[in-house]
PDB file of N, CA and C in Angstrom:
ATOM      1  N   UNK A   1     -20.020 -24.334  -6.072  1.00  0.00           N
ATOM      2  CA  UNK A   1     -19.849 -23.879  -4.709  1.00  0.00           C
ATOM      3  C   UNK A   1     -19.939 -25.091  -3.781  1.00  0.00           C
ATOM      4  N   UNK A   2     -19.250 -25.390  -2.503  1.00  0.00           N
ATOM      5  CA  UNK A   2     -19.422 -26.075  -2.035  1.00  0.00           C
ATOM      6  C   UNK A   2     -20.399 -25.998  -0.663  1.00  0.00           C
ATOM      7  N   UNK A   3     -20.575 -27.188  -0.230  1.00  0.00           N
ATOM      8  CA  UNK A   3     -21.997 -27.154   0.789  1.00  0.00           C
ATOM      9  C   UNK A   3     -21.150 -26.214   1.868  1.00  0.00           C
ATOM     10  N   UNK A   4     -20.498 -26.378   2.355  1.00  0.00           N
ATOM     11  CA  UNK A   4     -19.897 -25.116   2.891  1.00  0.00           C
ATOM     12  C   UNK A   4     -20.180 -23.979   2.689  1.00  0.00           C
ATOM     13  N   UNK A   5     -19.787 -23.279   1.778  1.00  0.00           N
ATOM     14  CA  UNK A   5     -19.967 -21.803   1.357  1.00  0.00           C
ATOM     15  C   UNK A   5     -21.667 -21.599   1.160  1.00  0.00           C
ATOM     16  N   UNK A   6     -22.228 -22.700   0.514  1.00  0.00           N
ATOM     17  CA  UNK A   6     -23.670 -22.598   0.538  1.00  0.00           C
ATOM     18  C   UNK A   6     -24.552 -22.258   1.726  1.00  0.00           C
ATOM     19  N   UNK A   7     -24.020 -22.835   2.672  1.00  0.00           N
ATOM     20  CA  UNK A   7     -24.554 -22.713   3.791  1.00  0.00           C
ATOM     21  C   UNK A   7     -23.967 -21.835   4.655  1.00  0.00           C
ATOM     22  N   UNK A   8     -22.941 -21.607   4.686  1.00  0.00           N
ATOM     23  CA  UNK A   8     -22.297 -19.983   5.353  1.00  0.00           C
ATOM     24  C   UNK A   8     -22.723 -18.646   4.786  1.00  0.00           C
ATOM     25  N   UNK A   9     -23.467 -19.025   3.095  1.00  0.00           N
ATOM     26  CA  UNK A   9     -23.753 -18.014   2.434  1.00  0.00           C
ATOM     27  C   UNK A   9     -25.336 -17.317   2.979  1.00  0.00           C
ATOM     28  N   UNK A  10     -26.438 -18.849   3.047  1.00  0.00           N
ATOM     29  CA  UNK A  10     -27.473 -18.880   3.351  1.00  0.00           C
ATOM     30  C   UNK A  10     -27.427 -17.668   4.686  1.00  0.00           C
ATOM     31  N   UNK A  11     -27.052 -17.972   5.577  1.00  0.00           N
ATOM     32  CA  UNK A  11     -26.773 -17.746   7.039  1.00  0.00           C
ATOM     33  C   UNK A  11     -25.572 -16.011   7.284  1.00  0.00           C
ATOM     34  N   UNK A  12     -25.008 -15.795   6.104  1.00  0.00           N
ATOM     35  CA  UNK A  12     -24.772 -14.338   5.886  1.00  0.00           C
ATOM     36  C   UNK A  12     -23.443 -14.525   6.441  1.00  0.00           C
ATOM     37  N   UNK A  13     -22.812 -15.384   6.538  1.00  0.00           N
ATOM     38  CA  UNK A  13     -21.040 -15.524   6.669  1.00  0.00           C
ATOM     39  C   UNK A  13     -20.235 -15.957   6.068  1.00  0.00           C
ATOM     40  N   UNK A  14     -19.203 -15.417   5.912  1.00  0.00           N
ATOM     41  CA  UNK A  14     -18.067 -15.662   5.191  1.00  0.00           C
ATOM     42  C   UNK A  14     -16.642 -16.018   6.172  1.00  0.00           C
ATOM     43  N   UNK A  15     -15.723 -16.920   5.072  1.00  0.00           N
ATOM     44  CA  UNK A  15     -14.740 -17.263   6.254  1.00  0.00           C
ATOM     45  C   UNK A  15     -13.937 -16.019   5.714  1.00  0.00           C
ATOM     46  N   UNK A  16     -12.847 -16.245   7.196  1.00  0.00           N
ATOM     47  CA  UNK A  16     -12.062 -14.900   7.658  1.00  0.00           C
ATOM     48  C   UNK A  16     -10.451 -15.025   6.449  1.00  0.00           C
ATOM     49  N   UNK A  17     -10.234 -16.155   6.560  1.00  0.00           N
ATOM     50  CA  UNK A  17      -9.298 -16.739   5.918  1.00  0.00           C
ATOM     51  C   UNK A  17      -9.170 -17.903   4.876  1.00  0.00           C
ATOM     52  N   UNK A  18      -8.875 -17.494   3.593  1.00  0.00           N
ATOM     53  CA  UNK A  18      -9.451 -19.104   2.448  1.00  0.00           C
ATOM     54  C   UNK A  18      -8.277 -19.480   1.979  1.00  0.00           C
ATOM     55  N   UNK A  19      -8.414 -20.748   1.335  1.00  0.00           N
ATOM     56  CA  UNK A  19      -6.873 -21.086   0.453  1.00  0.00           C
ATOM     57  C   UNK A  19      -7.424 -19.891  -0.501  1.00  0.00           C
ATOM     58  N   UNK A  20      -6.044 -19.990  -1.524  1.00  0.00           N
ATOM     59  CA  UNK A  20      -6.041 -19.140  -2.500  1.00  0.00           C
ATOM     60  C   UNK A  20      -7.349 -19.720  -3.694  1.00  0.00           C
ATOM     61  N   UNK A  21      -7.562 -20.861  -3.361  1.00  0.00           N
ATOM     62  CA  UNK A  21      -8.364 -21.390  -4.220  1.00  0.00           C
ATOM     63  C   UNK A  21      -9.940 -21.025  -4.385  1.00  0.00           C
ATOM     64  N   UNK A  22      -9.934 -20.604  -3.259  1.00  0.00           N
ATOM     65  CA  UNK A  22     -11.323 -20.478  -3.093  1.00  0.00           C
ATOM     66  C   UNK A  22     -11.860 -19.204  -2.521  1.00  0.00           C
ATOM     67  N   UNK A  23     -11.019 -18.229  -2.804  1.00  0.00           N
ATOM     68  CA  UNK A  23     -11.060 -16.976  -2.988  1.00  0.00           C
ATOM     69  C   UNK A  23     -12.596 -16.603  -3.400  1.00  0.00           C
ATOM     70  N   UNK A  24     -12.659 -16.617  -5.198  1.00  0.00           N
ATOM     71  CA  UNK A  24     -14.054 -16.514  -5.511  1.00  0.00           C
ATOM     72  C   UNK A  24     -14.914 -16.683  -4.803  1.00  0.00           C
ATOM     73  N   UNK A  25     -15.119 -17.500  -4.398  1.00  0.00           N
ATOM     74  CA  UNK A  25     -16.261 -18.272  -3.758  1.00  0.00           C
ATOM     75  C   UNK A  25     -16.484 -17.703  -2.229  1.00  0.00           C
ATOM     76  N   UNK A  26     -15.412 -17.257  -1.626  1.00  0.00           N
ATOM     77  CA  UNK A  26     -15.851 -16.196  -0.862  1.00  0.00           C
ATOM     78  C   UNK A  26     -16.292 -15.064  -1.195  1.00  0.00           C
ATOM     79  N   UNK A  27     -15.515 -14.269  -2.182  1.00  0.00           N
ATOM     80  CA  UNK A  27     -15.870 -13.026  -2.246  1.00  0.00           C
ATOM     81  C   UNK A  27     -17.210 -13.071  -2.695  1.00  0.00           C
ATOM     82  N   UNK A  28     -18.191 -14.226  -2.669  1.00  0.00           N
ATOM     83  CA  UNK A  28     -19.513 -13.968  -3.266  1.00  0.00           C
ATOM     84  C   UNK A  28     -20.462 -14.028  -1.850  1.00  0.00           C
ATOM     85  N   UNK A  29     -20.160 -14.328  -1.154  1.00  0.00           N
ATOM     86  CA  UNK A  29     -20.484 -14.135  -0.176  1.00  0.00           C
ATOM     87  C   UNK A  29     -20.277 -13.031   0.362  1.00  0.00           C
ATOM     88  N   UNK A  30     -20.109 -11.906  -0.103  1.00  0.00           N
ATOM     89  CA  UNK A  30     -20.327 -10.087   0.527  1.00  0.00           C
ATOM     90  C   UNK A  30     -20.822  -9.422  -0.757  1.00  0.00           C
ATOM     91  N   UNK A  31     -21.915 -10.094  -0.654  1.00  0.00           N
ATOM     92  CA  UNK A  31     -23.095  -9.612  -1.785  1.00  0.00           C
ATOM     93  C   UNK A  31     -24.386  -8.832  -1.050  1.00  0.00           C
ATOM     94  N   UNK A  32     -23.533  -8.663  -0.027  1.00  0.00           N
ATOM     95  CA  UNK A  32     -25.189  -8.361   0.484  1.00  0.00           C
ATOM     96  C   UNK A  32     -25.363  -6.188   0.216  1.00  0.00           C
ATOM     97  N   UNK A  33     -25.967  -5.591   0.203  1.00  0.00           N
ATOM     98  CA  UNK A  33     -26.143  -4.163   0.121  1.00  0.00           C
ATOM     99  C   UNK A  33     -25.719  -4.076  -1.230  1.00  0.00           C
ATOM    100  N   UNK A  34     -25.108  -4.811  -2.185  1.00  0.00           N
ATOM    101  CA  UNK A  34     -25.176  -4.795  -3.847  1.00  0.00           C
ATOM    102  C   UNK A  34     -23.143  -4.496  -3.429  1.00  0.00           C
ATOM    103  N   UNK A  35     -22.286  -5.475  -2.535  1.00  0.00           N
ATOM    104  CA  UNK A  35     -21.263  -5.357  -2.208  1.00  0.00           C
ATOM    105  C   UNK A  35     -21.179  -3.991  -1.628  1.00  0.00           C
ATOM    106  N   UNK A  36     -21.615  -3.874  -0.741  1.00  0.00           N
ATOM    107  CA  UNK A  36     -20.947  -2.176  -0.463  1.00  0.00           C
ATOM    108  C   UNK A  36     -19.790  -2.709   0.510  1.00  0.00           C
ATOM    109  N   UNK A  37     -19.525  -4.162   1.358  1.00  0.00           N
ATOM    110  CA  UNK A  37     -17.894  -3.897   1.869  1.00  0.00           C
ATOM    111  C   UNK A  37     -17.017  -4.088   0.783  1.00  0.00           C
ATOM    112  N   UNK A  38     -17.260  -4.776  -0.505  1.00  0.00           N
ATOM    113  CA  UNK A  38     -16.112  -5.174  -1.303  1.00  0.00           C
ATOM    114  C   UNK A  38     -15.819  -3.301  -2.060  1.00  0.00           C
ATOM    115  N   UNK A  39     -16.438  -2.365  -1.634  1.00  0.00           N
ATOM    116  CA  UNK A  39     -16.463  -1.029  -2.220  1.00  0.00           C
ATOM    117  C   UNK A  39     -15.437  -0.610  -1.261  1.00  0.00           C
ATOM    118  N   UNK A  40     -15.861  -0.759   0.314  1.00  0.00           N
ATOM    119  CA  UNK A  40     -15.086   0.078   0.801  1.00  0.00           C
ATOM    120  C   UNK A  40     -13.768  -0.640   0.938  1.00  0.00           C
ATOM    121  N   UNK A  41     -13.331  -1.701   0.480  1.00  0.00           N
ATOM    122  CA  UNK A  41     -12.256  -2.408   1.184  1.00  0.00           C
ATOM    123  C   UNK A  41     -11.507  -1.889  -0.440  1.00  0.00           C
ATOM    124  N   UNK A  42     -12.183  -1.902  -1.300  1.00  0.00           N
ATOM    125  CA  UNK A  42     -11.133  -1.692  -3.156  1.00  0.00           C
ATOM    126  C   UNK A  42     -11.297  -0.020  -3.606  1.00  0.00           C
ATOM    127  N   UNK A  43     -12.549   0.719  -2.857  1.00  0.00           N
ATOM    128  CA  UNK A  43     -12.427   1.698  -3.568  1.00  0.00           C
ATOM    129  C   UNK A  43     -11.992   2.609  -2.035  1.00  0.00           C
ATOM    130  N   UNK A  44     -12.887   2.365  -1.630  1.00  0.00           N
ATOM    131  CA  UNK A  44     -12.623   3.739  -0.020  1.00  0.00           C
ATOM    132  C   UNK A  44     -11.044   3.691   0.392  1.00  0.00           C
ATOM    133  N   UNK A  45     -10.800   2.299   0.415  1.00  0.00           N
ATOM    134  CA  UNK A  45      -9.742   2.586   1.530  1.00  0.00           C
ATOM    135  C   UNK A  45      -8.335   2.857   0.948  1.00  0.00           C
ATOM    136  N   UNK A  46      -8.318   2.488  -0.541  1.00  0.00           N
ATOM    137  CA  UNK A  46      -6.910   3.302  -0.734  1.00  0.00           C
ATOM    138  C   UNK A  46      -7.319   5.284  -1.244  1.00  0.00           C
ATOM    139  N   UNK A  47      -8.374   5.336  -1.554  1.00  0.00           N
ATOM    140  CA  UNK A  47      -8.299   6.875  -0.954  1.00  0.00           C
ATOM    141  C   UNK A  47      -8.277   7.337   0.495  1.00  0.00           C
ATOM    142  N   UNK A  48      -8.427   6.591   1.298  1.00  0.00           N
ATOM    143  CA  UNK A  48      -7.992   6.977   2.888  1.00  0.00           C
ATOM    144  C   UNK A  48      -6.388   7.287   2.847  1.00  0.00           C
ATOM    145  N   UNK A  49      -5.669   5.729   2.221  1.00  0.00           N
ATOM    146  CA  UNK A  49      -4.795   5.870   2.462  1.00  0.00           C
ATOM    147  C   UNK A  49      -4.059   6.769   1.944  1.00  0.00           C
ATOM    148  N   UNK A  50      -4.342   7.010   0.553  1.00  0.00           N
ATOM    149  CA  UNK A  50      -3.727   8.364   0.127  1.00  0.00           C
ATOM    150  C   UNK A  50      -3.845  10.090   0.622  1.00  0.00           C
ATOM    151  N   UNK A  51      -4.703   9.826   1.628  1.00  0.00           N
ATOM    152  CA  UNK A  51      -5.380  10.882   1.959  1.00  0.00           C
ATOM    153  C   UNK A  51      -4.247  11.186   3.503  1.00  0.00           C
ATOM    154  N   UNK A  52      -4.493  10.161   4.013  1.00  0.00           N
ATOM    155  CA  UNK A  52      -3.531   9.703   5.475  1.00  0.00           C
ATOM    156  C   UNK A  52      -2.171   9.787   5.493  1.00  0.00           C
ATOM    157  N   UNK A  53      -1.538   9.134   4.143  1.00  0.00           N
ATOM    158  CA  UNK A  53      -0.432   8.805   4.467  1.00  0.00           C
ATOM    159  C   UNK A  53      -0.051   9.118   2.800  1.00  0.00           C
ATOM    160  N   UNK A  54      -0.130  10.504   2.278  1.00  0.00           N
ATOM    161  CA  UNK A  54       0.311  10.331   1.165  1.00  0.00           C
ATOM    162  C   UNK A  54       2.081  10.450   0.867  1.00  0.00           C
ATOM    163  N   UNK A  55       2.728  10.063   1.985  1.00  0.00           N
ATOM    164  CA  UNK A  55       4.262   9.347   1.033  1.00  0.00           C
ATOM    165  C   UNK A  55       4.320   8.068   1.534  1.00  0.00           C
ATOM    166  N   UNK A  56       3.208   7.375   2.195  1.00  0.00           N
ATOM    167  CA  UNK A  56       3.745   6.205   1.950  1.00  0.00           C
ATOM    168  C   UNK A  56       4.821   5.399   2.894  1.00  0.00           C
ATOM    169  N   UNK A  57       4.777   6.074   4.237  1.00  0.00           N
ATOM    170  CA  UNK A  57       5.343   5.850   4.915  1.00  0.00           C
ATOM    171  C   UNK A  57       4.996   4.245   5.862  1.00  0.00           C
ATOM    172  N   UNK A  58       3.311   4.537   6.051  1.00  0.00           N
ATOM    173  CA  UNK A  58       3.095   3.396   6.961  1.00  0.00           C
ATOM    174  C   UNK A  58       3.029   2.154   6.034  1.00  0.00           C
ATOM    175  N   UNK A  59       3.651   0.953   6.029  1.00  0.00           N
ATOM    176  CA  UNK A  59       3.322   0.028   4.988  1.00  0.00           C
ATOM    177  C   UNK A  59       2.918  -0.184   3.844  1.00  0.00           C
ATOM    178  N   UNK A  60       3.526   0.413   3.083  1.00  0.00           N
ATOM    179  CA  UNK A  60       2.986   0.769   1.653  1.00  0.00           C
ATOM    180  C   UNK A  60       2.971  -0.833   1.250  1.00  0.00           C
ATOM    181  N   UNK A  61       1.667  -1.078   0.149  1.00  0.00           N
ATOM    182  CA  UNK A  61       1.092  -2.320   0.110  1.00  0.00           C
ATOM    183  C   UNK A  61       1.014  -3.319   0.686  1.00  0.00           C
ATOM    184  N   UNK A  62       0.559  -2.806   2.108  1.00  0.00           N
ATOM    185  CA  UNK A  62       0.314  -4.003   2.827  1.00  0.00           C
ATOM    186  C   UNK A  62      -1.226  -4.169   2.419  1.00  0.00           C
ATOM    187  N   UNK A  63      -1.235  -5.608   2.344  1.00  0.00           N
ATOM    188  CA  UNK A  63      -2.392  -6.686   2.019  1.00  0.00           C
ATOM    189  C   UNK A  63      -3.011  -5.654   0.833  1.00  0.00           C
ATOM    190  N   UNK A  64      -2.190  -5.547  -0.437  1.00  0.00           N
ATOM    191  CA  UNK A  64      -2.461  -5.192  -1.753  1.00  0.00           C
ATOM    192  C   UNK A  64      -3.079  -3.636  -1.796  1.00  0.00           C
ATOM    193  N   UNK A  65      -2.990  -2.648  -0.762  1.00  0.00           N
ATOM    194  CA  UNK A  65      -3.556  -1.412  -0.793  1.00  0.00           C
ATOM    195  C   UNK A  65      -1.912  -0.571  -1.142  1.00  0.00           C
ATOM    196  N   UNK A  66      -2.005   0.167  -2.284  1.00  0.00           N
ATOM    197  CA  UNK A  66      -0.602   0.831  -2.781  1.00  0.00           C
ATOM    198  C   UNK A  66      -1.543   2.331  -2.822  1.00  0.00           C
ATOM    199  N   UNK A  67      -0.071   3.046  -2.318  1.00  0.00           N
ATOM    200  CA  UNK A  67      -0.775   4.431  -2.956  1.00  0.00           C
ATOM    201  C   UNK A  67      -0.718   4.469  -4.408  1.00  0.00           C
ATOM    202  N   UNK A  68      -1.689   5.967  -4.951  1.00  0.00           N
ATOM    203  CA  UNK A  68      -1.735   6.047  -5.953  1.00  0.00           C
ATOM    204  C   UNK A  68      -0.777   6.002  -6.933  1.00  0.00           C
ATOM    205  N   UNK A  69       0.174   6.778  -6.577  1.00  0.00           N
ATOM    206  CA  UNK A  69       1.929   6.840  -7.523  1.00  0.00           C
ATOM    207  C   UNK A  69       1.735   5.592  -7.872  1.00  0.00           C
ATOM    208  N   UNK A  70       1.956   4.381  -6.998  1.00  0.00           N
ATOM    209  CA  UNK A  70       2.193   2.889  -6.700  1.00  0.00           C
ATOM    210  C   UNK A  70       1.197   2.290  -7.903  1.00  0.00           C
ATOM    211  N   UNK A  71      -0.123   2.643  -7.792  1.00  0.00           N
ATOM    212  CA  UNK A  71      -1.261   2.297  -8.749  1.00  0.00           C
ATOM    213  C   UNK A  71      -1.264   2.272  -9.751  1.00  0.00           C
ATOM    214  N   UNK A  72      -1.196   3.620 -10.411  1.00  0.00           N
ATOM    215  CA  UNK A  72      -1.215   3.922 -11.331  1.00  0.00           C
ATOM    216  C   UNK A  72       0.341   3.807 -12.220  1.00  0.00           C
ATOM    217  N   UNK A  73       1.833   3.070 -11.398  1.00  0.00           N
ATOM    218  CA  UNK A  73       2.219   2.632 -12.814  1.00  0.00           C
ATOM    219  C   UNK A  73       3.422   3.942 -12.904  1.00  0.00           C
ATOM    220  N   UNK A  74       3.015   4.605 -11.917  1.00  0.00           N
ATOM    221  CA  UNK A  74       4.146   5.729 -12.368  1.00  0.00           C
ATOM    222  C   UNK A  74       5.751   5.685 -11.609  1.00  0.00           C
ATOM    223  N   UNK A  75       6.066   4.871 -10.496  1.00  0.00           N
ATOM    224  CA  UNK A  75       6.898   4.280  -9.687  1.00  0.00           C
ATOM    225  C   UNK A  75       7.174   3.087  -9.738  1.00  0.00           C
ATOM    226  N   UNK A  76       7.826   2.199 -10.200  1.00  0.00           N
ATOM    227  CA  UNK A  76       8.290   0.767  -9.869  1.00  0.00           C
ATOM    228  C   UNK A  76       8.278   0.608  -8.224  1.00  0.00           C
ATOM    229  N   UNK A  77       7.518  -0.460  -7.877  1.00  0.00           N
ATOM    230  CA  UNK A  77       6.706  -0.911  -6.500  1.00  0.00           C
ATOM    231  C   UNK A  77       7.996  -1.154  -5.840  1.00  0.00           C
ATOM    232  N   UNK A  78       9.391  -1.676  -6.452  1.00  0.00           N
ATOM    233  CA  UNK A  78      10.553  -1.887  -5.796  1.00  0.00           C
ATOM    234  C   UNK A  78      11.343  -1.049  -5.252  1.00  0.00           C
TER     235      UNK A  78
END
């Protein structure tokens, strides 16, 4: 980890935006409540979206949230 992240970690922040590289190393930094945002951002919110918008009308996979059809493999994403 770098003194960066060490010390943004210490202090309970994470950056908003990372290279692709250093992804990991953020996402360890939303450890706090045993991850409960990395829950709602992978598990809650594409059941919202399926719940909201089940055909898929508003942006389907934007920033990697697909409906379920999409998920699970049963639709080609194209």
């Amino acid at each position: 980890m770098t003194r960066f992240h060490e010390e943004a970690r210490k202090r309970k922040f994470a950056t908003y935006r990372t290279h692709i590289l250093d992804t990991d190393r953020n996402a360890q930094a939303f450890d706090f409540n045993n991850y409960v945002y990395l829950y709602i951002v992978y598990i809650l919110t594409p059941i919202l979206l399926d719940t909201l918008d089940p055909e898929g009308i508003l942006s389907p996979g934007k920033q990697g949230t697909w409906l379920r059809k999409y998920r699970d493999g049963k639709v080609d994403r194209q």
